[in-house]
Protein backbone atom coordinates (compact mmCIF):
# COMPACT_ATOMS: atom_id res chain seq x y z
CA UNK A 1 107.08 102.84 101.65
CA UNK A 2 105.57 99.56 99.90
CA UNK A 3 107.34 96.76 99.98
CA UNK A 4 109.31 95.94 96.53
CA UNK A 5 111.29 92.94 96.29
CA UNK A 6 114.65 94.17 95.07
CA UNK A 7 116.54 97.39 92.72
CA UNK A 8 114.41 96.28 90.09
CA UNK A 9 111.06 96.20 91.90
CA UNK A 10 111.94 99.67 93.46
CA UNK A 11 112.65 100.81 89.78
CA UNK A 12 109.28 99.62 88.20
CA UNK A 13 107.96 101.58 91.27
CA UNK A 14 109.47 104.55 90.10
CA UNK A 15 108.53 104.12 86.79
CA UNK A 16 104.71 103.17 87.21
CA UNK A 17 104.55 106.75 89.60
CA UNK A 18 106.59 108.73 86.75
CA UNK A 19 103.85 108.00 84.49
CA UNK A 20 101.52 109.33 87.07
CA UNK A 21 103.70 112.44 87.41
CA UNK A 22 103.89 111.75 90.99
CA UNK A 23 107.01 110.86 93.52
CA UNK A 24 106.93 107.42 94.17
CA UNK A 25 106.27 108.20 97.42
CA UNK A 26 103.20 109.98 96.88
CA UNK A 27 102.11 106.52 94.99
CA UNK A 28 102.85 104.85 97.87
CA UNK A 29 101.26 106.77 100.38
CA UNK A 30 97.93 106.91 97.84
CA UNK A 31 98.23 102.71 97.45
CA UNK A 32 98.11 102.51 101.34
CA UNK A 33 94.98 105.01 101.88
CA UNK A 34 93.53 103.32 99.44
CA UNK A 35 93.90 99.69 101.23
CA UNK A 36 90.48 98.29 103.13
CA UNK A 37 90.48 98.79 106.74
CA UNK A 38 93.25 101.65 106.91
CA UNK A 39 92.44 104.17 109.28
CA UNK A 40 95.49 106.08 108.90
CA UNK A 41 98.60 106.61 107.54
CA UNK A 42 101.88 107.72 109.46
CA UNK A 43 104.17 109.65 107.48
CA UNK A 44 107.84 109.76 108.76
CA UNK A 45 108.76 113.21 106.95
CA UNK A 46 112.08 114.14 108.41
CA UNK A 47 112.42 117.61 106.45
CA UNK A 48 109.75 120.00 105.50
CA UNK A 49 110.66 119.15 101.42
CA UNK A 50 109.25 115.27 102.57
CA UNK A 51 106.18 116.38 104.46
CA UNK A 52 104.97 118.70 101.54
CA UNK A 53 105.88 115.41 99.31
CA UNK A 54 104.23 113.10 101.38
CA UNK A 55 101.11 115.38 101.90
CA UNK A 56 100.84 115.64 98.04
CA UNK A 57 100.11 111.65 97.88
CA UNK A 58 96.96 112.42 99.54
CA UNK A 59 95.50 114.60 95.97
CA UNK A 60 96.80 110.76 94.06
CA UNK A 61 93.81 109.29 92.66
CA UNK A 62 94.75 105.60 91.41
CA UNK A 63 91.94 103.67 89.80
CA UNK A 64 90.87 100.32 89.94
CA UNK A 65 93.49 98.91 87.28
CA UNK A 66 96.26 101.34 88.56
CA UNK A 67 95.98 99.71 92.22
CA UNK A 68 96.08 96.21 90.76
CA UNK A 69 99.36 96.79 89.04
CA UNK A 70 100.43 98.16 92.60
CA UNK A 71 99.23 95.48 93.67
CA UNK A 72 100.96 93.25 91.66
CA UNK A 73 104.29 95.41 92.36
CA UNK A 74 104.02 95.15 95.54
CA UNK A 75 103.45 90.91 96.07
CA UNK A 76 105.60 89.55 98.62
CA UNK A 77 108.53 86.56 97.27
CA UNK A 78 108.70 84.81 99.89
CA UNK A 79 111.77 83.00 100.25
CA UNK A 80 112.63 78.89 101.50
CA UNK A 81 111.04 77.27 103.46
CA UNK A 82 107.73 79.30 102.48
CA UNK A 83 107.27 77.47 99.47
CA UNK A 84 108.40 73.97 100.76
CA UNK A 85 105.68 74.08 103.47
CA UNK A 86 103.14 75.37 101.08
CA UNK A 87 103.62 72.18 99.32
CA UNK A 88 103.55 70.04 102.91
CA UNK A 89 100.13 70.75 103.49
């Protein structure tokens, strides 16, 4: 699953793939094949209702804009002392 600081961030998650009439796990499994340099993708399906969701993430086609929103969703907060040593430097 991406990485989505917070309820809220896991909401807009659900909300941006609801537009796309997908799971939000489909969304995330398309944003991750979609990444440079990923080979591979390991689903942890733990049911057969997952792996048939999961699977279905691979027919997602996100465009350019659509992967920078993601991408945007998805940016990591990092917390103290992060942006104290940023500032160090």
């Amino acid at each position: 699953m991406l990485v989505v600081g917070g309820e809220h961030g896991r909401e807009r998650l659900r909300s941006f793939a609801a537009q796309l009439h997908a799971t939000h796990s489909q969304v995330a499994i398309a944003w991750v094949q979609s990444r440079p340099c990923v080979a591979s993708t390991i689903i942890g399906a733990r049911s057969v209702e997952q792996l048939t969701d999961n699977l279905k993430g691979l027919e997602v086609q996100l465009s350019p804009e659509q992967l920078a929103k993601l991408d945007e969703l998805t940016k990591p907060v990092l917390p103290f002392p992060h942006s104290f040593l940023s500032n160090v430097r």
